[in-house]
C-alpha atoms as a PDB file:
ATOM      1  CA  UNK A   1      -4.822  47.731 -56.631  1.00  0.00           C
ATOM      2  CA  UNK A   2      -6.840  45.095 -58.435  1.00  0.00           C
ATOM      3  CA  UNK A   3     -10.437  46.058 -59.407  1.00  0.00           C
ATOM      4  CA  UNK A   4     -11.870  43.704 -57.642  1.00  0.00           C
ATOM      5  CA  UNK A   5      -9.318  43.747 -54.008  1.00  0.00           C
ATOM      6  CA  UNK A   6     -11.481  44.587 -51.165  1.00  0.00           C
ATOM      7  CA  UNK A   7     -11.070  47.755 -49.321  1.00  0.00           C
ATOM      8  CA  UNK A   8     -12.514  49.971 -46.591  1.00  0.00           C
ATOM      9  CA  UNK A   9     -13.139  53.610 -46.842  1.00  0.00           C
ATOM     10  CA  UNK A  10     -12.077  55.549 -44.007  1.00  0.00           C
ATOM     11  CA  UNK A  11     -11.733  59.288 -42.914  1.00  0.00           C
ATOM     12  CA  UNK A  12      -8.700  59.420 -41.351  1.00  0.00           C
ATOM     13  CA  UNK A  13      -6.944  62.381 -39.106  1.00  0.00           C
ATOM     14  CA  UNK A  14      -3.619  62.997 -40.618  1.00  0.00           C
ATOM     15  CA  UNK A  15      -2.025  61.945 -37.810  1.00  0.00           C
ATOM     16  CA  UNK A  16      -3.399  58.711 -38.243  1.00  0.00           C
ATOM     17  CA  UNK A  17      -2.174  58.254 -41.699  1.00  0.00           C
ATOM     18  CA  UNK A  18      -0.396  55.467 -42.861  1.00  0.00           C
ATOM     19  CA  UNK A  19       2.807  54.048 -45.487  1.00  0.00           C
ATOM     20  CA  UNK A  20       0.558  51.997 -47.629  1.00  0.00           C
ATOM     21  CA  UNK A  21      -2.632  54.005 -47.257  1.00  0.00           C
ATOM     22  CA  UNK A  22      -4.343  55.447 -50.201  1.00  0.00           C
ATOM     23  CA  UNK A  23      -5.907  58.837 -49.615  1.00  0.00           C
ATOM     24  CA  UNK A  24      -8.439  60.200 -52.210  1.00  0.00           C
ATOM     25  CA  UNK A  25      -7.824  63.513 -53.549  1.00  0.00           C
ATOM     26  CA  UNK A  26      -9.037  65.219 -56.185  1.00  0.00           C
ATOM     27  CA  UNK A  27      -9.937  62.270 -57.939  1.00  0.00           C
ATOM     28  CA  UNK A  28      -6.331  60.829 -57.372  1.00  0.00           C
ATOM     29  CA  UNK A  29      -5.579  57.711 -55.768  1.00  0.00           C
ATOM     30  CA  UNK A  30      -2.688  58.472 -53.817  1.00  0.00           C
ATOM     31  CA  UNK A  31      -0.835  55.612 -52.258  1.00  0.00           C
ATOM     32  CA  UNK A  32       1.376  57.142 -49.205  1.00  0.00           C
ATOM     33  CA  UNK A  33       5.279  55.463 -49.054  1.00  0.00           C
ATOM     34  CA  UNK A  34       7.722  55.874 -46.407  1.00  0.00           C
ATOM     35  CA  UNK A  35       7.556  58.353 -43.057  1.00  0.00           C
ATOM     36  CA  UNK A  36       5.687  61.462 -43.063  1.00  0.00           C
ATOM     37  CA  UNK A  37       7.713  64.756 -42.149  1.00  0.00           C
ATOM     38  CA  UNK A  38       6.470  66.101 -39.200  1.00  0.00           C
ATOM     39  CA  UNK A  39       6.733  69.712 -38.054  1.00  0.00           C
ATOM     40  CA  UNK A  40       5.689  70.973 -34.583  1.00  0.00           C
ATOM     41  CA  UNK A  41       4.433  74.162 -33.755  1.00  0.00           C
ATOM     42  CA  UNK A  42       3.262  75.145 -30.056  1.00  0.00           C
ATOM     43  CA  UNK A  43      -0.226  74.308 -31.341  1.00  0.00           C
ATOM     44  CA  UNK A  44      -0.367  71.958 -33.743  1.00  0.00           C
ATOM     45  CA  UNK A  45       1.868  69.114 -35.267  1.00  0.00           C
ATOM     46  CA  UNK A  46       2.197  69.048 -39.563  1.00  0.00           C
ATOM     47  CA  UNK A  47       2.261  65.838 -41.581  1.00  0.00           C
ATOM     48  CA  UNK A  48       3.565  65.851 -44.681  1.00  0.00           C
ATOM     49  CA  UNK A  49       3.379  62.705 -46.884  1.00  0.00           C
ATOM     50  CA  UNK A  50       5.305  61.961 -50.282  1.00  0.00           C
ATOM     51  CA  UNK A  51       2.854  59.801 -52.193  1.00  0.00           C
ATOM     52  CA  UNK A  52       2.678  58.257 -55.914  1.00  0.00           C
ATOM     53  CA  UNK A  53      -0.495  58.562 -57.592  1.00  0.00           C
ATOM     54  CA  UNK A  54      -1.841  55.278 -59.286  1.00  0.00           C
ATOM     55  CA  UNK A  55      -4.444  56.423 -61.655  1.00  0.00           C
ATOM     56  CA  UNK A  56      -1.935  59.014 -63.453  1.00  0.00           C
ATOM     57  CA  UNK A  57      -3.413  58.205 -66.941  1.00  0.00           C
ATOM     58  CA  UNK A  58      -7.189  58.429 -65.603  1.00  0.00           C
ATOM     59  CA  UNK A  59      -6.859  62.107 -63.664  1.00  0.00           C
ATOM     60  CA  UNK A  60      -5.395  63.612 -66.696  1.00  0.00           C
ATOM     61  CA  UNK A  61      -7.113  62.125 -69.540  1.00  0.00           C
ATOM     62  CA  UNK A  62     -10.166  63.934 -67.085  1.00  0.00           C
ATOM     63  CA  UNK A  63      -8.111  67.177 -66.536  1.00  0.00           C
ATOM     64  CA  UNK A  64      -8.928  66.814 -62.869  1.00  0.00           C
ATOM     65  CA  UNK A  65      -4.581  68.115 -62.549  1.00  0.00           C
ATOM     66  CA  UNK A  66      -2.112  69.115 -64.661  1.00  0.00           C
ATOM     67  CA  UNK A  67       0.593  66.799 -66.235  1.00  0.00           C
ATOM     68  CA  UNK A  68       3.037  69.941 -64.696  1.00  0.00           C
ATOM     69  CA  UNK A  69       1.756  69.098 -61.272  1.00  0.00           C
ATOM     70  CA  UNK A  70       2.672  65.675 -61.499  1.00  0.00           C
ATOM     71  CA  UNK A  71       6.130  65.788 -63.520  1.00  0.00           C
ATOM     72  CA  UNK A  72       9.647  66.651 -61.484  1.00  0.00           C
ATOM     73  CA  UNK A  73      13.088  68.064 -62.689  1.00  0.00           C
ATOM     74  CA  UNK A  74      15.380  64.619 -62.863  1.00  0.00           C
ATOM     75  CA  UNK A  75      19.022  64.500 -63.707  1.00  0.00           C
ATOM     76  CA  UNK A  76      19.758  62.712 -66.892  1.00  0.00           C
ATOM     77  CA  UNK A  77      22.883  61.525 -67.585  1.00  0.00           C
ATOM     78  CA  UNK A  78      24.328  63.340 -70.491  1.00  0.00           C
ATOM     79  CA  UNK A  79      21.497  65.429 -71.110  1.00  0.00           C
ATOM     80  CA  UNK A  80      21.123  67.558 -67.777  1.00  0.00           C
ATOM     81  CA  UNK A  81      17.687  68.493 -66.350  1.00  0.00           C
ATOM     82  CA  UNK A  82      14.948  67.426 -67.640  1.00  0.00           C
ATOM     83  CA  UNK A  83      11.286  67.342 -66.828  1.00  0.00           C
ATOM     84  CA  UNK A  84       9.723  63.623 -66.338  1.00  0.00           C
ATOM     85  CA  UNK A  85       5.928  62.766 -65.275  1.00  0.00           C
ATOM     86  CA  UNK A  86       6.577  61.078 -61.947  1.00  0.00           C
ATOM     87  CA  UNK A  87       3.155  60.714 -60.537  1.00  0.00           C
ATOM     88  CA  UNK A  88       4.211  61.835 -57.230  1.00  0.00           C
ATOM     89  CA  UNK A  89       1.893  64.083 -55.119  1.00  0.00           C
ATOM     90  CA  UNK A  90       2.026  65.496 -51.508  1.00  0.00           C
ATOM     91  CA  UNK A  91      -0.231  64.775 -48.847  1.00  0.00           C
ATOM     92  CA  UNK A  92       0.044  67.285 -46.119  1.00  0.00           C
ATOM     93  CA  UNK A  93      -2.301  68.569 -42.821  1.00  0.00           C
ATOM     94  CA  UNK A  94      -2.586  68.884 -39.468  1.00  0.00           C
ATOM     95  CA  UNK A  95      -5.644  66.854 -36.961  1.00  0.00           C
ATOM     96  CA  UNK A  96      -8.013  69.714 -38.538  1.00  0.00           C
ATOM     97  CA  UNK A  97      -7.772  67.975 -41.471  1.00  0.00           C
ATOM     98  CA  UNK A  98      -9.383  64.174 -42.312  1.00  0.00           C
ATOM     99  CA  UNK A  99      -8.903  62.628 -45.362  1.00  0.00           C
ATOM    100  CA  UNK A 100     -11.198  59.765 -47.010  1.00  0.00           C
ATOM    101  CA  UNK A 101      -8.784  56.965 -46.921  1.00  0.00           C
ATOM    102  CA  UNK A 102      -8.897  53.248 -48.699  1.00  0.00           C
ATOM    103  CA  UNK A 103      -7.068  51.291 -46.368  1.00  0.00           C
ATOM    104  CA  UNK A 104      -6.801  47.364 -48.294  1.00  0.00           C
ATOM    105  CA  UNK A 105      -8.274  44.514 -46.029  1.00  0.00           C
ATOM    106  CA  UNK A 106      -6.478  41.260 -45.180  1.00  0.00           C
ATOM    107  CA  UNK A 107      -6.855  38.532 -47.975  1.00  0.00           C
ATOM    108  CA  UNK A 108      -8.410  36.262 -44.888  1.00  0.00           C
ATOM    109  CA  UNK A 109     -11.080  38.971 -44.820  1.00  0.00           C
ATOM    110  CA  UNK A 110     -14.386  36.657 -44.306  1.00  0.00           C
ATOM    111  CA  UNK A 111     -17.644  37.629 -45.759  1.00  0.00           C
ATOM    112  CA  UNK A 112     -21.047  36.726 -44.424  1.00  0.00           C
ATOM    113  CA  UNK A 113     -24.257  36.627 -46.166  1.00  0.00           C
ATOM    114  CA  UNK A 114     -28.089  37.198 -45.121  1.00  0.00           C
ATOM    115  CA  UNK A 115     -31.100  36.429 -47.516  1.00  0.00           C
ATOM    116  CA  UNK A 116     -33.084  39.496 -48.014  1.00  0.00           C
ATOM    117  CA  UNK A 117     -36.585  39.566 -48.198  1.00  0.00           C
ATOM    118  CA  UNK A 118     -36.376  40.227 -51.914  1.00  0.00           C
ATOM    119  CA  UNK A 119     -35.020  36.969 -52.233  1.00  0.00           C
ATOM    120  CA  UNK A 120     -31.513  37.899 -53.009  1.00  0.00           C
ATOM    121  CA  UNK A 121     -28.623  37.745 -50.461  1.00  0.00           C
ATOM    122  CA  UNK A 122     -26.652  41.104 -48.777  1.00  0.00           C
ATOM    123  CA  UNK A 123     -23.011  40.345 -48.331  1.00  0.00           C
ATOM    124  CA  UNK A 124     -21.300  42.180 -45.393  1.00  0.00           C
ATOM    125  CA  UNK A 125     -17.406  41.617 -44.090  1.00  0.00           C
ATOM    126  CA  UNK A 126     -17.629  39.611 -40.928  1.00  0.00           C
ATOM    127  CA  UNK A 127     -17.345  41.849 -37.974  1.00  0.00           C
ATOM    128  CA  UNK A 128     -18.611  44.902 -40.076  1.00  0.00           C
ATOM    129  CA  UNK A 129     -19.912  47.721 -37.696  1.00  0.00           C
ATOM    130  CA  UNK A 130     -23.866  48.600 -38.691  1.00  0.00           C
ATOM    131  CA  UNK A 131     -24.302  44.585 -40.367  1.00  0.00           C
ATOM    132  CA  UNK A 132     -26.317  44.211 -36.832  1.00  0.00           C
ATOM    133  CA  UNK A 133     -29.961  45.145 -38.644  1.00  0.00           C
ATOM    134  CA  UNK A 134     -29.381  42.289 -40.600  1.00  0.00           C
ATOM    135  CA  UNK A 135     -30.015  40.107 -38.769  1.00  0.00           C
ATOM    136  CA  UNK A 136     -33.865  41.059 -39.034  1.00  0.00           C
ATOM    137  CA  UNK A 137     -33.541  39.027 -42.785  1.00  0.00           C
ATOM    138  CA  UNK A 138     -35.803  36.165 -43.542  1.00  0.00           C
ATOM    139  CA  UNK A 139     -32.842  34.281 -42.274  1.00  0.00           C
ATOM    140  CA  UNK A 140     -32.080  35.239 -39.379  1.00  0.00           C
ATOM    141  CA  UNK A 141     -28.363  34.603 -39.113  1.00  0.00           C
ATOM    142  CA  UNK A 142     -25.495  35.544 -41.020  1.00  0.00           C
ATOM    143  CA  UNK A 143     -24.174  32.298 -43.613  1.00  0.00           C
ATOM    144  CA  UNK A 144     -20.436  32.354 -43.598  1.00  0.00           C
ATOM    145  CA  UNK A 145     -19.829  32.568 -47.011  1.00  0.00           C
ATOM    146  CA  UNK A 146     -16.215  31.769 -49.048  1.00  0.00           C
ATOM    147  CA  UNK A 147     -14.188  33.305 -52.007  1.00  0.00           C
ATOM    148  CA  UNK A 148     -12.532  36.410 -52.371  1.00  0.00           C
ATOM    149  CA  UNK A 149     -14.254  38.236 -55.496  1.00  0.00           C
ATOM    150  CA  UNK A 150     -17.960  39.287 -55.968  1.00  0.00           C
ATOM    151  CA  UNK A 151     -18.488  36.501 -58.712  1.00  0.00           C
ATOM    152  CA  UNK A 152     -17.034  34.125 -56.254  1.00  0.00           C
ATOM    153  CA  UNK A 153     -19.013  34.394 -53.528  1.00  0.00           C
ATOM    154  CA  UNK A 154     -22.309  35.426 -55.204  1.00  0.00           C
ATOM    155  CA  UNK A 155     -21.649  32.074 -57.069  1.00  0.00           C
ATOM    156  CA  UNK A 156     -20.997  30.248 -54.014  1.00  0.00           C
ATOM    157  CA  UNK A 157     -24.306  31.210 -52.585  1.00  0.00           C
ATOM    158  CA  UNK A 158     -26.410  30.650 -55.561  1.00  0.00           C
ATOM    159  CA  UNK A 159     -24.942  27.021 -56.124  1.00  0.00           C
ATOM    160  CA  UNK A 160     -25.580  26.035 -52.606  1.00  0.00           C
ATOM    161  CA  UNK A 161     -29.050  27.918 -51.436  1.00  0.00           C
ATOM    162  CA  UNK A 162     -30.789  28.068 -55.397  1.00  0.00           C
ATOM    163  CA  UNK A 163     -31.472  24.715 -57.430  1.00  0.00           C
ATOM    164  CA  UNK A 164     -30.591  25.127 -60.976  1.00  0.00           C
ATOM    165  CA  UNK A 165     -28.345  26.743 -63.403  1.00  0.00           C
ATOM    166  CA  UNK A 166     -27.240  30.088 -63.326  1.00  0.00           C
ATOM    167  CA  UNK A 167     -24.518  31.626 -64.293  1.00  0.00           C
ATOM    168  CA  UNK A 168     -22.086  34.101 -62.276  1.00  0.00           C
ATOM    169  CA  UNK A 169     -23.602  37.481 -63.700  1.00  0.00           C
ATOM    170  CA  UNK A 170     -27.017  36.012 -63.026  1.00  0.00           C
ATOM    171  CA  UNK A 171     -26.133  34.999 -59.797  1.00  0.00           C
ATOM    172  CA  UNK A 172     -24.295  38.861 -59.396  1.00  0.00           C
ATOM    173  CA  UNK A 173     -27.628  40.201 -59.825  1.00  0.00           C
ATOM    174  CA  UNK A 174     -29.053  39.109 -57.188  1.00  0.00           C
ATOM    175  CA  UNK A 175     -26.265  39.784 -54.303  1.00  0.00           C
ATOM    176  CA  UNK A 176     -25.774  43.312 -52.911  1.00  0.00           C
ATOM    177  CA  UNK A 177     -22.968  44.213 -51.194  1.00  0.00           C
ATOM    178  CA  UNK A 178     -23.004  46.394 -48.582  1.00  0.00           C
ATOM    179  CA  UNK A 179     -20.209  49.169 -48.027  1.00  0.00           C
ATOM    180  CA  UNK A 180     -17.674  47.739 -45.649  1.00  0.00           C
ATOM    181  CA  UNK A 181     -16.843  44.809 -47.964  1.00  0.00           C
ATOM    182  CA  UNK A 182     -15.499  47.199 -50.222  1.00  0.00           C
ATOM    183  CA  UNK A 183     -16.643  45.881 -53.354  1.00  0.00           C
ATOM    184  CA  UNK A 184     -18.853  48.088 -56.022  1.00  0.00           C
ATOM    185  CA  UNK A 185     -22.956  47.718 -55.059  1.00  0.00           C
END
């Protein structure tokens, strides 16, 4: 996922899991593929999800896991068994269980904007549950606000609300960005 995507984080049931998801674990980002196997017993239902871990390198340069933990025993052609780092990692639980999930948002995803009392602006995603106390900014009304990175849109606001130069990290300084746009504050 690039840096800079947008993306919500969610706790999840595993139930409610999903292919696609990425589920945080132990500083893994695991990114769930295919159907789960499910397993009922007369009182609960089991999820089990084969994911791939995309920050292999990252967990363990930090020794968060153990290459072993993340290798399988492949077939090679001409050379028999071997053991390969594969990056793949279960996910597995019952409803007991939630799981901090980064779910990606649509690219249409549309930000809004509200000038802070500071001065500076507070991005939010449109529709974003808990933006309603902003609307007690200086403003008084979210500013629909376009592009799809930080730099984008904090430039966008600074070139049409603030006379004069500034550059994009300037103008970065200035915009917070609240949780559910899923950029870094």
């Amino acid at each position: 996922m690039p840096e800079t995507a947008p993306v919500e984080l969610d706790s999840v049931p595993t139930s409610q899991l999903q292919a696609g998801d990425i589920v945080l674990e132990h500083g893994m980002r695991v990114r769930l593929g295919g159907e789960p196997t499910v397993r009922k017993t007369p009182d609960l239902t089991v999820y089990c999800w084969r994911g791939t871990v995309e920050n292999v390198e990252e967990v363990l340069a930090a020794g968060v896991i153990r290459e072993a933990d993340l290798s399988e025993n492949v077939w090679v052609e001409g050379a028999g068994w071997e053991r390969k780092l594969t990056g793949r990692w279960w996910i597995q639980g019952n409803d007991r269980v939630g799981w901090s999930v980064l779910r990606e948002l649509p690219a249409a995803t549309e930000f809004q904007a509200t000038l802070s009392y500071s001065g500076g602006f507070r991005v939010h995603r449109a529709g974003c549950p808990g933006a309603n106390d902003l609307r007690h900014s200086q403003h008084g009304h979210p500013l629909d606000v376009s592009g799809t990175t930080p730099e984008d849109i904090a430039a966008d606001l600074y070139s049409d609300f603030i006379p004069g130069e500034m550059t994009r990290d300037e103008a970065l300084d200035h915009v917070t960005f609240l949780p559910c746009t899923g950029f870094p504050r």
